[in-house]
Each structure stands twice: as C-alpha cells, then as structure tokens.
N, C-alpha and C. Protein backbone atom coordinates (compact mmCIF):
# COMPACT_ATOMS: atom_id res chain seq x y z
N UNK A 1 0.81 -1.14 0.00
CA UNK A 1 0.00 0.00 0.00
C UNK A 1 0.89 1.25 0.00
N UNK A 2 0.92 2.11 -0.94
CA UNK A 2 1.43 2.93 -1.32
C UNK A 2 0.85 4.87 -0.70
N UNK A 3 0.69 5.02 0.38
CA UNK A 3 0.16 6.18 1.12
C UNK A 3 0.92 7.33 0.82
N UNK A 4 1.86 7.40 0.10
CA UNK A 4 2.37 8.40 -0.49
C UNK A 4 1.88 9.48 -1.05
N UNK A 5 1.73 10.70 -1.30
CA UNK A 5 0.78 11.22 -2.30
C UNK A 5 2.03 11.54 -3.24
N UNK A 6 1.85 11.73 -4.00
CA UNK A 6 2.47 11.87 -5.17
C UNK A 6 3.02 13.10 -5.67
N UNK A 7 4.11 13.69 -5.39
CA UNK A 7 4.12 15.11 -5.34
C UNK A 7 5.03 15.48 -6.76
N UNK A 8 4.31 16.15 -6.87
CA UNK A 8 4.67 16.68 -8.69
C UNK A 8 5.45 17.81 -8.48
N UNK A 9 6.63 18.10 -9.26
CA UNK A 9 7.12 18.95 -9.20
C UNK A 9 6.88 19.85 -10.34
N UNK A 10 6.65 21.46 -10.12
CA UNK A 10 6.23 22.19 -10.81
C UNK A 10 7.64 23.32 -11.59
N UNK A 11 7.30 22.86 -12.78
CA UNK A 11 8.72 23.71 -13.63
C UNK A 11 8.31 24.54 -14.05
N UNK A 12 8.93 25.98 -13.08
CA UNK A 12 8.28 27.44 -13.19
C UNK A 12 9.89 28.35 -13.69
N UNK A 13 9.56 29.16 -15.01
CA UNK A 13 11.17 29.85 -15.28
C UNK A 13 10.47 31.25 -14.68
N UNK A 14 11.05 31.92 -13.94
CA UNK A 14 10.86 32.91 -13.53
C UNK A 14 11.41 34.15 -14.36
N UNK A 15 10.18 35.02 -14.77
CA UNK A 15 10.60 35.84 -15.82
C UNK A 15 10.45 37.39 -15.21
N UNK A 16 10.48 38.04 -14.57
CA UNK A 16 10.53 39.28 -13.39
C UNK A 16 11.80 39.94 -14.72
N UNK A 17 12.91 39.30 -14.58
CA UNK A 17 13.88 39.91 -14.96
C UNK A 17 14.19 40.32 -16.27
N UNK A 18 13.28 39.64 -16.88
CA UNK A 18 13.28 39.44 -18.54
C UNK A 18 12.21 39.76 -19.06
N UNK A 19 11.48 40.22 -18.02
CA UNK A 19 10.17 41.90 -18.51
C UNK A 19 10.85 43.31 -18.20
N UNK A 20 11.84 43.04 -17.43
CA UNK A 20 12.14 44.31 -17.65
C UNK A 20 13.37 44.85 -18.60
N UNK A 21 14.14 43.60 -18.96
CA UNK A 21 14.88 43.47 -19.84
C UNK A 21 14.21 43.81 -21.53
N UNK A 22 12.77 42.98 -22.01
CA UNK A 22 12.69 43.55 -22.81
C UNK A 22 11.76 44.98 -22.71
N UNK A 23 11.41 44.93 -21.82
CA UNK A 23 10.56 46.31 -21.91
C UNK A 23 11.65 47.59 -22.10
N UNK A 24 12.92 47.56 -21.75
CA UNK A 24 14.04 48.45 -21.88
C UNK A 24 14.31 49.01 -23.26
N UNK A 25 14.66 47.14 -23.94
CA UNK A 25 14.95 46.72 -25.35
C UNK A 25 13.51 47.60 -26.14
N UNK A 26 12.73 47.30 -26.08
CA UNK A 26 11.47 48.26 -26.51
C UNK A 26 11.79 49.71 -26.59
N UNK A 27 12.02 50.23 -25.42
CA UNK A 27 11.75 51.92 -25.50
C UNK A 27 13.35 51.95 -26.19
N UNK A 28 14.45 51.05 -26.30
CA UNK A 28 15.46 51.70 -26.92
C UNK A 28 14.76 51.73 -28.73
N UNK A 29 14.68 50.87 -29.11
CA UNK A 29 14.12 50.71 -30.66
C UNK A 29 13.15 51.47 -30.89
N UNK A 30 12.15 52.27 -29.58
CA UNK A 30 11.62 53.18 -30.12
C UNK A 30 11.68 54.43 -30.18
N UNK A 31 12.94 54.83 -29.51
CA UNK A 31 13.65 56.05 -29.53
C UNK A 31 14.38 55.88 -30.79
N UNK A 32 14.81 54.64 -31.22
CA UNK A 32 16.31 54.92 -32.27
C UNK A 32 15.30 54.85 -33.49
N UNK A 33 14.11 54.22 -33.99
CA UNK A 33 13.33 54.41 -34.97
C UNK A 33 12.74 55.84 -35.14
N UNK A 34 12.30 56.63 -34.28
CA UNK A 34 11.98 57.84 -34.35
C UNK A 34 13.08 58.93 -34.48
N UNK A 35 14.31 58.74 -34.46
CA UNK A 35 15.59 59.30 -34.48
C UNK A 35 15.57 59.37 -36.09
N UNK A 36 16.09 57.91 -36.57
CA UNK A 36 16.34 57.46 -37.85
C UNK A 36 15.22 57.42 -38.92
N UNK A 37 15.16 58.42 -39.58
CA UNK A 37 14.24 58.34 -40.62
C UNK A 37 15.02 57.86 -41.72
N UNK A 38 14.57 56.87 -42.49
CA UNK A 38 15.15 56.37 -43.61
C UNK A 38 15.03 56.61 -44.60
N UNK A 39 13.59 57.33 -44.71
CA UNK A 39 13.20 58.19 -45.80
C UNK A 39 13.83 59.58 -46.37
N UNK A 40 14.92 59.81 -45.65
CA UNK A 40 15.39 61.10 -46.42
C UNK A 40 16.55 60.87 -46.76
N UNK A 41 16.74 61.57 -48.05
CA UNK A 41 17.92 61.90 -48.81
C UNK A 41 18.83 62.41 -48.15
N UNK A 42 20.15 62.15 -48.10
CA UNK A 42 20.86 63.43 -47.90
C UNK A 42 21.91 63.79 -48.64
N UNK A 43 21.89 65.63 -48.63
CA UNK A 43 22.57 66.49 -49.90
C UNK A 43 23.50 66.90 -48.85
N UNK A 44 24.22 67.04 -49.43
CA UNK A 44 25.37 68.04 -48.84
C UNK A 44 25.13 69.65 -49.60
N UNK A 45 24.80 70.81 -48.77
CA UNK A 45 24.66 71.62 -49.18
C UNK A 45 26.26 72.96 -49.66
N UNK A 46 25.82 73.61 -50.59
CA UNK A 46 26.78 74.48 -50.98
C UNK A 46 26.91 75.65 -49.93
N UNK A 47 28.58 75.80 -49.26
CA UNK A 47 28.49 77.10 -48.46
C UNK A 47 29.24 77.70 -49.02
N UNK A 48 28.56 79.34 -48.85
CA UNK A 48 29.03 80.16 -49.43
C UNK A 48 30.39 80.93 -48.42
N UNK A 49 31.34 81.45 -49.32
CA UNK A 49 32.50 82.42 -47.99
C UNK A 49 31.98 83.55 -47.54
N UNK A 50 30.90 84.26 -48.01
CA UNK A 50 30.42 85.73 -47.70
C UNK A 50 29.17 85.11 -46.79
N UNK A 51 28.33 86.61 -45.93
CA UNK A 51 27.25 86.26 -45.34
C UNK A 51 26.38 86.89 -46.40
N UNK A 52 25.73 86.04 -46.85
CA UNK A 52 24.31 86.31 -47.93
C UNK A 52 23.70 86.64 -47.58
N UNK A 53 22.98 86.97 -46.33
CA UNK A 53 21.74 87.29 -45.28
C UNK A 53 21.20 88.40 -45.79
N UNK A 54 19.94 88.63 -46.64
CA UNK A 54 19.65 90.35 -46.43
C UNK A 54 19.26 90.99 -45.39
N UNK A 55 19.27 92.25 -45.42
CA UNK A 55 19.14 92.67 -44.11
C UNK A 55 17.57 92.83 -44.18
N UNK A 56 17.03 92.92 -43.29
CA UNK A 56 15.65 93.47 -43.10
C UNK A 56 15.87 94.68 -42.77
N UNK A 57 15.20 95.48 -43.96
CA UNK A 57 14.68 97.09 -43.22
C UNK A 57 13.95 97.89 -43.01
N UNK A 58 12.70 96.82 -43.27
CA UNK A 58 11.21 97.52 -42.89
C UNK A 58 10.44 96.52 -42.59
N UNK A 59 9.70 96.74 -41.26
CA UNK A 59 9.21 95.37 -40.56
C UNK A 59 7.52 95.87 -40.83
N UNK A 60 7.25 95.35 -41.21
CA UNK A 60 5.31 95.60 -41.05
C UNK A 60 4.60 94.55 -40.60
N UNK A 61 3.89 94.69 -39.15
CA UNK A 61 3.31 93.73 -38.87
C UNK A 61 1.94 94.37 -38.78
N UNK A 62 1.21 92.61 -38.47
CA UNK A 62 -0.37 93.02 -38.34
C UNK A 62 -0.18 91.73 -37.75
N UNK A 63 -1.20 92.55 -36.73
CA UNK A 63 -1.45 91.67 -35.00
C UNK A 63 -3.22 91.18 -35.69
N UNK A 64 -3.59 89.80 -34.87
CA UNK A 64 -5.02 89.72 -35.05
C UNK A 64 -5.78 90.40 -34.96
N UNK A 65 -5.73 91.73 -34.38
CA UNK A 65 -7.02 92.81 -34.18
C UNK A 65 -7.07 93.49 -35.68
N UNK A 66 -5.88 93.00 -36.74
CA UNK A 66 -5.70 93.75 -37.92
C UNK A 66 -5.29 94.80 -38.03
N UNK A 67 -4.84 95.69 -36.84
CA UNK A 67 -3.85 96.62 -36.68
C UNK A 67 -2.78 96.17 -37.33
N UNK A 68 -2.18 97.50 -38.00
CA UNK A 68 -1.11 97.32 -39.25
C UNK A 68 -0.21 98.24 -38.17
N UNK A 69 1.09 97.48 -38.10
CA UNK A 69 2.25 98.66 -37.55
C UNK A 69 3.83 98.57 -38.58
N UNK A 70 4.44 99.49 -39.08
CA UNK A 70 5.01 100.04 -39.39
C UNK A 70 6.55 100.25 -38.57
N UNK A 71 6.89 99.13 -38.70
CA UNK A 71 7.85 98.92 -36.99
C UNK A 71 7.79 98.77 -36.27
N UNK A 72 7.33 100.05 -35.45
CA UNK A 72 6.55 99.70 -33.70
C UNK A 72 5.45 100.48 -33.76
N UNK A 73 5.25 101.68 -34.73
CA UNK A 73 4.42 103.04 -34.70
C UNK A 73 2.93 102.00 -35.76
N UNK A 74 1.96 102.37 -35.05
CA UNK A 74 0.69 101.66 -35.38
C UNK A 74 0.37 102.84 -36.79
N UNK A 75 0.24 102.09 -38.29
CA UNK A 75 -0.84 103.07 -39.49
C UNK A 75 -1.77 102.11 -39.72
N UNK A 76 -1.87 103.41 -40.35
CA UNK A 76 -3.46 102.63 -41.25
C UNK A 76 -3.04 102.35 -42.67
N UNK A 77 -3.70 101.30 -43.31
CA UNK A 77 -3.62 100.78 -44.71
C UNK A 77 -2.88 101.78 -45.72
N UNK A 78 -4.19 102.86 -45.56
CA UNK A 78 -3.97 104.16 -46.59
C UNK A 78 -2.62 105.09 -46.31
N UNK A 79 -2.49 105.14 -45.14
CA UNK A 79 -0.96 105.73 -44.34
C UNK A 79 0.21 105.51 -45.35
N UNK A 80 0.11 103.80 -45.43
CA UNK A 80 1.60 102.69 -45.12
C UNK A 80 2.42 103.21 -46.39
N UNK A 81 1.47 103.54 -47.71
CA UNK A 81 2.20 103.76 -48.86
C UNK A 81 2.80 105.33 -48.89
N UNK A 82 2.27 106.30 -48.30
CA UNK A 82 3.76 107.31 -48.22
C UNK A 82 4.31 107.32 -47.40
N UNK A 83 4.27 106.60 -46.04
CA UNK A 83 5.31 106.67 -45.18
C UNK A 83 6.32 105.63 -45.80
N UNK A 84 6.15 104.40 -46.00
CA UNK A 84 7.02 103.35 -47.11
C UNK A 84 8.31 104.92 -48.03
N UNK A 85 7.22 105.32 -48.74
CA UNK A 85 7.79 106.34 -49.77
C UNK A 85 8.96 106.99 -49.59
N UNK A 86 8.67 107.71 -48.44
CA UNK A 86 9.57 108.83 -47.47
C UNK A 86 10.54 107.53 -46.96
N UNK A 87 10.23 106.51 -46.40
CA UNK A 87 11.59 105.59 -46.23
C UNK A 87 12.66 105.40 -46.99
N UNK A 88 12.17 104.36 -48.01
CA UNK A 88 12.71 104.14 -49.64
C UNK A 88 13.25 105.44 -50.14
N UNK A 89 13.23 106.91 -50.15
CA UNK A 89 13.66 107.83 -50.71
C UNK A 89 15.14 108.20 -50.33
N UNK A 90 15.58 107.57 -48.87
CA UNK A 90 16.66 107.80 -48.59
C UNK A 90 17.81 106.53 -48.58
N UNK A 91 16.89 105.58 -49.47
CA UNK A 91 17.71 104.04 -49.73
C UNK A 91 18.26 103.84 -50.94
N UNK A 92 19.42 103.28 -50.96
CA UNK A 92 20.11 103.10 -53.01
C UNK A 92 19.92 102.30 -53.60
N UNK A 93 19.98 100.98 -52.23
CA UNK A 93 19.45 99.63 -53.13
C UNK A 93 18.29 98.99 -52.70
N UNK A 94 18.02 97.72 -53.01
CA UNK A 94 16.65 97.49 -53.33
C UNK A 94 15.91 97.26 -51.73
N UNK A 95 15.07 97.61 -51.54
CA UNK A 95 14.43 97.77 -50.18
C UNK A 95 14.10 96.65 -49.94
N UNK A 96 14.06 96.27 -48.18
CA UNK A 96 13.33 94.99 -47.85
C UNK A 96 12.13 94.82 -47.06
N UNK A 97 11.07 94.35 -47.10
CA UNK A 97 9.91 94.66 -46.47
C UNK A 97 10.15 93.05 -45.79
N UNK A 98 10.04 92.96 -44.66
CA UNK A 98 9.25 91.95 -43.67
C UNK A 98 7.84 92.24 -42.90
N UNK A 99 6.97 90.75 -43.94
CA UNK A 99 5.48 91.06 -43.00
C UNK A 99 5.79 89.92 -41.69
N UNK A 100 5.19 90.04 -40.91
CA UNK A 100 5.15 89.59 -39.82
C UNK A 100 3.12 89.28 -39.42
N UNK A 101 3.01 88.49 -40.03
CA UNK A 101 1.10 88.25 -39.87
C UNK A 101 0.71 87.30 -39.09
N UNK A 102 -0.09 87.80 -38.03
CA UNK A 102 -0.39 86.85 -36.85
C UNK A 102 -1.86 86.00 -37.94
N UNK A 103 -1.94 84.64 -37.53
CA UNK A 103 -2.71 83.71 -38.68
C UNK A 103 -4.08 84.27 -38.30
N UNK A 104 -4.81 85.28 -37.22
CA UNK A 104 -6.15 85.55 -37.13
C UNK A 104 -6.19 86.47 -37.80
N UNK A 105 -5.12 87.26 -38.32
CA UNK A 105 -5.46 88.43 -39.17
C UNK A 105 -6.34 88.42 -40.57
N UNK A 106 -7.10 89.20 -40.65
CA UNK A 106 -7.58 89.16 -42.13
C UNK A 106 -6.93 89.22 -44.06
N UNK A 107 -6.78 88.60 -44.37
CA UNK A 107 -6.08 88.50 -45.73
C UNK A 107 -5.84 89.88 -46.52
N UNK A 108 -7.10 90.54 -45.94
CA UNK A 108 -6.98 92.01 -47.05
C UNK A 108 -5.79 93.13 -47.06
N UNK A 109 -5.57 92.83 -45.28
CA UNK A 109 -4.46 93.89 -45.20
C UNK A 109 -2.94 92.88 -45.41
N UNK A 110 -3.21 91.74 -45.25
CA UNK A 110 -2.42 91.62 -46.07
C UNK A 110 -1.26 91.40 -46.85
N UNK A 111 -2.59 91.69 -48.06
CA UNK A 111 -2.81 91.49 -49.52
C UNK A 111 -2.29 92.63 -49.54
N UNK A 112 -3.14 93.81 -48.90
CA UNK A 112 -2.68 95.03 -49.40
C UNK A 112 -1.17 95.89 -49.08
N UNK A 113 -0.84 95.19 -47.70
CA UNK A 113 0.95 95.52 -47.37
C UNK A 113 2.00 94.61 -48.80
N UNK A 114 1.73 93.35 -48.95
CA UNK A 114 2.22 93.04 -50.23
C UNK A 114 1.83 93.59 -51.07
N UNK A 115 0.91 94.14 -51.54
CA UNK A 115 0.89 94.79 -53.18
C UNK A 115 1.21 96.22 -53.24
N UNK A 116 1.42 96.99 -51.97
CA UNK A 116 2.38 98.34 -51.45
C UNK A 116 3.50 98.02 -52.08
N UNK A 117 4.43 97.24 -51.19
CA UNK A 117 5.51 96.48 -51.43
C UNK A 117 6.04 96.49 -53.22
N UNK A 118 5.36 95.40 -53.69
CA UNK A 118 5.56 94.92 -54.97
C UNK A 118 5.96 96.22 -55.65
N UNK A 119 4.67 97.50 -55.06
CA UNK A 119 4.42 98.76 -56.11
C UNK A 119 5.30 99.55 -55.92
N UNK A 120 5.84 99.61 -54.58
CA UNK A 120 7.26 100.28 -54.98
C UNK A 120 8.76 99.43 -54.85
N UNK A 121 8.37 98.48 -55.67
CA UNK A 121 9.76 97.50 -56.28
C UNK A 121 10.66 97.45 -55.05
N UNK A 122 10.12 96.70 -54.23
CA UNK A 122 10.94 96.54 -52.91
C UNK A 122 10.59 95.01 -52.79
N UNK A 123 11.81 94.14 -52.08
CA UNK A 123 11.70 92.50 -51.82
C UNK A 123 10.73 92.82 -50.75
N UNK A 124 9.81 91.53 -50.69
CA UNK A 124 8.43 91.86 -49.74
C UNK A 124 8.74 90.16 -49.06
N UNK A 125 9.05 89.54 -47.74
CA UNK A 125 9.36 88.15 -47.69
C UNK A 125 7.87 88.70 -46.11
N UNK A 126 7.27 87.31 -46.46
CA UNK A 126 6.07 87.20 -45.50
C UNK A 126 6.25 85.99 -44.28
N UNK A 127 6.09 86.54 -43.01
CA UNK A 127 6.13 85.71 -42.07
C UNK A 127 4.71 85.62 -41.30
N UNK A 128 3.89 83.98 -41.42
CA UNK A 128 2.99 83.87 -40.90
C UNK A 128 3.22 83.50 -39.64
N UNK A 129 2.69 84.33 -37.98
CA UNK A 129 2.84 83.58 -36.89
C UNK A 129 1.62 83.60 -36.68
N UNK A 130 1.32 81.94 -35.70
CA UNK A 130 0.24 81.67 -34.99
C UNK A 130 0.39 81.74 -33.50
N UNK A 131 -0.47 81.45 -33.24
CA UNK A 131 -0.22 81.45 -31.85
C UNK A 131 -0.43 80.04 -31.13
C-alpha cells in the first residue's frame, strides 16, 4: 500500500527579470526608430565664404485685431504707402519689407501691405505667426 501522495514537481522559469529586460529593449528601438528616418535623402549643401543674409529694413506687422504697424508706430492701410515712400527715398538699393502676420489676421491687409511692397519695387518676404 502505497500512502504516499504523489508530489509533482512544478517547472516554473521565472521571468521578473526578462520583462524588464525587454521592456528596456522596446523603449530603446523606439527612440532609435523615431531618431532614424530612412526616408530622407541626404545632400550636402553648398556654403558660401560671404554672409548672404539680407538685411531686413522695414518690418510691417499686423497683430489679429488687424492693426497694421510700421515697426513699432501703429498706421493705417492708406498711411503705409507714403510713409514706405519717405523711407525708400533715402535708400540706393533694393528695399526689404518683412510682413510679420499673426494667422487671425484678415487676408486684405495683407494682400494690401504686399501689393504696397511689390508697387514700390521693394523684396516683400512674409512671415505667418500663430499662436
């Protein structure tokens, strides 16, 4: 008579250490995939020996309320083209206009600080900020 019970031994690999091992392995491959885009070309670009930069020398912004300013001094639409005028009159070479347009502003003004610009043959380069 055999009163023994029969005791089974249970084969357990304990893995504690090797969840956190790959959970590591994880966030590294998903930092180095978001790093490495494979999709882009790369150029080696041409540098020049001089600084090419133009200068900016006339800032015109318009804030979302559609206030047009003229540097820091607030005009109006109809203003901008002889005060522009009287600027440009004491310049030799080609003038530079920077808009500075907050994205709630309305298109008309502008439309209409660029087509100032254009009309008295001055570079006009447009900067949209949002907020």
């Amino acid at each position: 008579m055999n009163i023994r019970r029969k005791i089974k031994a249970h084969a357990e690999v304990h893995t504690g250490a090797l969840n956190d091992i790959l959970f590591i392995l994880l966030l590294f491959f998903l930092i180095v995939s978001t790093l490495a885009n494979p999709n882009v070309v790369k150029v080696n670009n041409p540098k020049g020996k001089n600084d090419t930069k133009v200068k900016q020398s006339i800032v015109i912004s318009i804030d979302k309320t559609n206030q047009m300013y003229l540097q820091q001094r607030a005009v109006t639409p109809e203003e901008l083209e002889a005060e522009l005028q009287t600027i440009f009159a004491n310049t030799t070479d080609t003038p530079v206009i920077a808009l500075n347009v907050d994205t709630e502003a309305m298109y008309g003004n502008f439309f209409k600080a660029l087509n100032i610009g254009k009309k008295l043959n001055a570079k006009v380069v447009a900067n949209i900020n949002g907020n």
